[in-house]
N, C-alpha and C. Protein backbone atom coordinates (compact mmCIF):
# COMPACT_ATOMS: atom_id res chain seq x y z
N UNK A 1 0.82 -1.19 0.00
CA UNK A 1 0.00 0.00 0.00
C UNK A 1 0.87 1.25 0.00
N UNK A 2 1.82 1.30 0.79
CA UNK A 2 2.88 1.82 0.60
C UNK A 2 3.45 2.68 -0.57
N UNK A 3 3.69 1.04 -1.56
CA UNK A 3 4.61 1.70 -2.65
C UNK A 3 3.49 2.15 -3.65
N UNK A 4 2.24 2.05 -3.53
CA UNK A 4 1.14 2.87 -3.80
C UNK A 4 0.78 3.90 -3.96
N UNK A 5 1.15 4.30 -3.28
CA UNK A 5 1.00 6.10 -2.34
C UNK A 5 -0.17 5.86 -1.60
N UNK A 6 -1.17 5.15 -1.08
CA UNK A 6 -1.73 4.88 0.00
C UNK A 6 -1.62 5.30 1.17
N UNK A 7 -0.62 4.72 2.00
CA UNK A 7 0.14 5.07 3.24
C UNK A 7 0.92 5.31 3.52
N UNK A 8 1.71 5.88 4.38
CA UNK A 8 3.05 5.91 4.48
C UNK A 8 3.58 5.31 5.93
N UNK A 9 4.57 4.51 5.95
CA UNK A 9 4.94 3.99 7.49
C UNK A 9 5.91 4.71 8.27
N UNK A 10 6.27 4.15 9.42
CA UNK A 10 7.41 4.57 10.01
C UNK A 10 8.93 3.89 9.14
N UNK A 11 9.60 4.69 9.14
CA UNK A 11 10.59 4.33 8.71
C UNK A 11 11.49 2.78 8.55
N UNK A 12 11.46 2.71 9.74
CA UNK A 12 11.93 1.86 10.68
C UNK A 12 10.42 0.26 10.54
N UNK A 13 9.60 0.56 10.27
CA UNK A 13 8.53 -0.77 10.09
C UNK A 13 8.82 -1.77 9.65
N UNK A 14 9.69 -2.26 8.91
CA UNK A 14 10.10 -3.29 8.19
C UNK A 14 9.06 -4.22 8.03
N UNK A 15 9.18 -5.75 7.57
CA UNK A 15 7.67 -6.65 7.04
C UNK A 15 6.76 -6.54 7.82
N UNK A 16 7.19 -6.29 8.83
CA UNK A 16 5.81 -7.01 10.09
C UNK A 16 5.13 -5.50 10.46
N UNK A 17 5.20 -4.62 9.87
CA UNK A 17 4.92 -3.44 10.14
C UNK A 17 2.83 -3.82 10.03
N UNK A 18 2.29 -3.22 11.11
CA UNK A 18 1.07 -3.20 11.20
C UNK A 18 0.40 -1.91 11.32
N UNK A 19 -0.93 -1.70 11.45
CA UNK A 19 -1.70 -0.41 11.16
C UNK A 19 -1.09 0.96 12.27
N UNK A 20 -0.68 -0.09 13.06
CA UNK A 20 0.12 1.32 14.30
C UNK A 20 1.46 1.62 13.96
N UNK A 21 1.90 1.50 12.57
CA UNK A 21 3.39 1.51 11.95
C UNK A 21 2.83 2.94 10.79
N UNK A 22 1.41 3.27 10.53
CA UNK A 22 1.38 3.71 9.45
C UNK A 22 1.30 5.84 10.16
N UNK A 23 2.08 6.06 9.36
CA UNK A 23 2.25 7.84 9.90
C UNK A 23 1.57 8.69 9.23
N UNK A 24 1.17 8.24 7.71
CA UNK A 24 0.35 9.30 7.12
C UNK A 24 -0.42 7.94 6.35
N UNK A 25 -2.08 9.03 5.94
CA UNK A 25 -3.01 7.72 5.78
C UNK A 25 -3.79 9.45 4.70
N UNK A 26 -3.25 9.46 3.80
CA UNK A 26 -4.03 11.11 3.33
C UNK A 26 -5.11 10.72 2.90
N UNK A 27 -5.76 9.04 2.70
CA UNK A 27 -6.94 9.00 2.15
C UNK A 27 -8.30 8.66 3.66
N UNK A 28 -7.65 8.63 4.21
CA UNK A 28 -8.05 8.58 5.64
C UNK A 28 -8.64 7.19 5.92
N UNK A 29 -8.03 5.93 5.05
CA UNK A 29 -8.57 4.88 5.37
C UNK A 29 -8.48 4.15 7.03
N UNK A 30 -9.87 3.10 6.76
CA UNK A 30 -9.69 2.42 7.72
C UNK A 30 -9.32 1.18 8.29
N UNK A 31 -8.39 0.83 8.78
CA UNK A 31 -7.75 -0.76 8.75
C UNK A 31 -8.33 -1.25 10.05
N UNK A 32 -8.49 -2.88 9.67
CA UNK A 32 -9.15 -3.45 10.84
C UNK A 32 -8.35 -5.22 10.21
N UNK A 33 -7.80 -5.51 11.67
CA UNK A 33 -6.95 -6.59 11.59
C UNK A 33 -7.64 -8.33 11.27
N UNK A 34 -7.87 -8.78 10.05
CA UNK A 34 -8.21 -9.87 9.74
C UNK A 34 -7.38 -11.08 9.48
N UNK A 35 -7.76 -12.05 10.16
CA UNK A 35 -6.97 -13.08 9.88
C UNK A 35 -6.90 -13.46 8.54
N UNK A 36 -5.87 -13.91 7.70
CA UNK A 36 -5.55 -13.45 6.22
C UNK A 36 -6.62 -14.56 5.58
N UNK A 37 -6.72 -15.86 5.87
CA UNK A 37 -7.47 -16.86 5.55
C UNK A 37 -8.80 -16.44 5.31
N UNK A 38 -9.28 -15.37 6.04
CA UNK A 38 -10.83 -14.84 6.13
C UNK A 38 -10.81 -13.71 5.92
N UNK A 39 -9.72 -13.11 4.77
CA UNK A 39 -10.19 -11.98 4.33
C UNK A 39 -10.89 -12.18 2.89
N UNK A 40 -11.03 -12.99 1.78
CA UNK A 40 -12.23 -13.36 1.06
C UNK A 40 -13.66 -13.40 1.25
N UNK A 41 -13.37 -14.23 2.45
CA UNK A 41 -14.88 -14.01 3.41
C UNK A 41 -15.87 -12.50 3.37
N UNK A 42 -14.85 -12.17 3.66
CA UNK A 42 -15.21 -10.81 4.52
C UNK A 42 -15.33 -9.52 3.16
N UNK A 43 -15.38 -9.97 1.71
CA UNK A 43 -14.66 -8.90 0.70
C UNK A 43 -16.17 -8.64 0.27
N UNK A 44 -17.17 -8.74 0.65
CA UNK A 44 -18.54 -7.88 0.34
C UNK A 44 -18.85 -7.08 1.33
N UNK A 45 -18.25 -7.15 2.60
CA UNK A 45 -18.38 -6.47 3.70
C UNK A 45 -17.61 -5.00 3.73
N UNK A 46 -16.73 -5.07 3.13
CA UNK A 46 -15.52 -4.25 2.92
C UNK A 46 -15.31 -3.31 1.30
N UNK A 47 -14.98 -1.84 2.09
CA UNK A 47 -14.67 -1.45 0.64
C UNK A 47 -13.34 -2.15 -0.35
N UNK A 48 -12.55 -2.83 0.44
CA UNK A 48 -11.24 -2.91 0.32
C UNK A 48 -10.66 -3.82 0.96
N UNK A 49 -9.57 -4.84 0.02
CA UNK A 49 -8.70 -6.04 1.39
C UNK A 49 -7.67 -6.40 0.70
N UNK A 50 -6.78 -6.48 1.14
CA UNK A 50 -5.45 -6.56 0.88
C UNK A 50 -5.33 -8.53 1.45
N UNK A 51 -5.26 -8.88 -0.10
CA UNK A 51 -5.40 -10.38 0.34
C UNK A 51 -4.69 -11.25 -0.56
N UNK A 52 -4.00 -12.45 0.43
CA UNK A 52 -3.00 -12.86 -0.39
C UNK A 52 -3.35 -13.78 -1.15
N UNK A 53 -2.17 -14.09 -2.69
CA UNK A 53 -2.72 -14.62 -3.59
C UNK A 53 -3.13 -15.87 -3.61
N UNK A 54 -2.40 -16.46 -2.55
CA UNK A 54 -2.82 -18.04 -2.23
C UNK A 54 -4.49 -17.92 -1.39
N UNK A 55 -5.11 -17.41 -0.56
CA UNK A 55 -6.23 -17.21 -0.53
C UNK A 55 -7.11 -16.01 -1.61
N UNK A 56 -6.75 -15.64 -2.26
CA UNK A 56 -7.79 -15.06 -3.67
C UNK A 56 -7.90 -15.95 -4.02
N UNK A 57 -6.68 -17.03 -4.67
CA UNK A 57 -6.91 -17.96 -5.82
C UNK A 57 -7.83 -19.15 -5.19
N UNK A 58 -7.71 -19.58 -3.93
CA UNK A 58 -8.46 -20.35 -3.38
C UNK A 58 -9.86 -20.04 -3.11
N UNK A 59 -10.33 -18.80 -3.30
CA UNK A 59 -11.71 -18.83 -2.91
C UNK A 59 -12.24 -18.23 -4.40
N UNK A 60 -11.44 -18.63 -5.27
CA UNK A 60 -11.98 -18.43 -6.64
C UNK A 60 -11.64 -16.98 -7.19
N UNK A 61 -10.86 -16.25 -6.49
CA UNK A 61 -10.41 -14.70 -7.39
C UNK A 61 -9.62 -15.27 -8.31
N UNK A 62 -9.76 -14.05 -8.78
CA UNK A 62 -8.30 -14.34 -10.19
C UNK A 62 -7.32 -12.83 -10.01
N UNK A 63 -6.15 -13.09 -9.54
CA UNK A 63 -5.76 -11.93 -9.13
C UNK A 63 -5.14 -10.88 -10.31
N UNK A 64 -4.70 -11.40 -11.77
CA UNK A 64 -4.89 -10.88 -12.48
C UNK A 64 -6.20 -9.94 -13.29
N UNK A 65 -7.01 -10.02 -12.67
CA UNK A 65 -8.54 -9.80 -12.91
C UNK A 65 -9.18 -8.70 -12.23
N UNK A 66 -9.32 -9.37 -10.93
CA UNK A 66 -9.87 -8.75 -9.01
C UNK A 66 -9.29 -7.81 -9.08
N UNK A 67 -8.01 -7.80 -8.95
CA UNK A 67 -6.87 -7.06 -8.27
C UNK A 67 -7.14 -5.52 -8.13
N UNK A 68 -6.99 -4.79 -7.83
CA UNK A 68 -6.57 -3.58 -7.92
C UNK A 68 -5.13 -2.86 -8.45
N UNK A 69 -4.61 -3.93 -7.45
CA UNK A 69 -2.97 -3.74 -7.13
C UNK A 69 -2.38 -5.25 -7.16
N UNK A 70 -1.18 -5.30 -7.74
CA UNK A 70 -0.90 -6.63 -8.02
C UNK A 70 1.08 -6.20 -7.07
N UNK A 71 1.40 -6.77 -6.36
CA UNK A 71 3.02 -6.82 -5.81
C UNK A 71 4.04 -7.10 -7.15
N UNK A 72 4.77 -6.73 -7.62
CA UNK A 72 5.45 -6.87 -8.22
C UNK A 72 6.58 -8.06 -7.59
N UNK A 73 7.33 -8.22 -8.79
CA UNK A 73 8.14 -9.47 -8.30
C UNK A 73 9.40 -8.98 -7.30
N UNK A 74 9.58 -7.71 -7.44
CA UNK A 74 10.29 -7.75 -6.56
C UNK A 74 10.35 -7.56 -4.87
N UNK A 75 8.90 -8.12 -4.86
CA UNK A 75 8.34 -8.08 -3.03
C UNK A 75 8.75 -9.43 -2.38
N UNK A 76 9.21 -9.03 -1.25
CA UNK A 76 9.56 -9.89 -0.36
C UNK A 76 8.77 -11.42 0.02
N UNK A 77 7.43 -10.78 -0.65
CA UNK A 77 6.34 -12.16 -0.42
C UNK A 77 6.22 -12.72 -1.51
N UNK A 78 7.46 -12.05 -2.75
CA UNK A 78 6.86 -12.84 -3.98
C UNK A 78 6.65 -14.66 -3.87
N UNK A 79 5.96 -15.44 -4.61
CA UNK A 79 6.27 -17.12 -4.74
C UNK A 79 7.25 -16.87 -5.88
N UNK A 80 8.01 -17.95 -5.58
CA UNK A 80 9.17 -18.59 -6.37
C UNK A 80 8.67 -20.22 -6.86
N UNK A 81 8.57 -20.15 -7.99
CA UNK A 81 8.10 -21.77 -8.61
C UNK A 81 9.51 -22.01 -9.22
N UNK A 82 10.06 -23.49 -9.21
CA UNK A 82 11.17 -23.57 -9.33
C UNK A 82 10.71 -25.06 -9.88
N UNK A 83 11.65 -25.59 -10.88
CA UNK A 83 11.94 -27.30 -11.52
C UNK A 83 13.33 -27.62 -11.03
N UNK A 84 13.43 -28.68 -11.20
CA UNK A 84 14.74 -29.58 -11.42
C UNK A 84 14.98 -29.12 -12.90
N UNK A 85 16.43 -29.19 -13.23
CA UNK A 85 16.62 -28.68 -14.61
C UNK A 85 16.90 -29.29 -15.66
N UNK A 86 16.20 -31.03 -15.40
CA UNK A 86 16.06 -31.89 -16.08
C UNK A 86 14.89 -32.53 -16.04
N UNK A 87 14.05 -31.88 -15.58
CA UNK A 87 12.11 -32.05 -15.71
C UNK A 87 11.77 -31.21 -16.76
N UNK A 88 11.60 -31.41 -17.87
CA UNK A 88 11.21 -31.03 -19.12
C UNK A 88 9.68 -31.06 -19.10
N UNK A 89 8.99 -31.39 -18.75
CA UNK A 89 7.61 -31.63 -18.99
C UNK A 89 6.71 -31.67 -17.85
N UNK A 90 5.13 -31.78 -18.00
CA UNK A 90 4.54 -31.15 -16.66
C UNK A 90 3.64 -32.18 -16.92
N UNK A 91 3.19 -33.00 -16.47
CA UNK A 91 1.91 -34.28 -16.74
C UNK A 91 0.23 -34.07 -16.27
């Protein structure tokens, strides 16, 4: 949200930074702490949810699609899919 222009944190917040990390909020949103598994649940309730791709894709989003905002690869939470480099084929 961040690299958004959304919010801005404390400096110092690093990953685990939570809603009491954030110093400027100019759109004056409101955050409320959901367990990540049940934030799909909860996405008619809400203007807005920041939800990860392994639960979008599981409750049927398509995050290319849904999304608003998609993390680029160079985020810390990116997935890494990886082969052996002699598995040629996918069955």
């Amino acid at each position: 949200m961040e690299a958004n222009g959304l919010i801005k944190l404390k400096e110092d917040a690093g990953l685990e930074a939570t809603e009491f990390d954030i110093v400027e909020n100019p759109k004056n949103l409101k955050f409320t702490s959901i367990e990540a598994a049940q934030l799909p649940r909860v996405l008619p309730d809400v203007d807005i949810a920041v939800i990860n791709g392994n639960f979008a894709i599981e409750a049927g989003l398509s995050p290319l699609e849904d999304a608003l905002i998609l993390e680029g690869a160079d985020s810390p939470y990116a997935n890494i899919i990886t082969v052996k480099p002699d598995y040629d084929k996918v069955e």
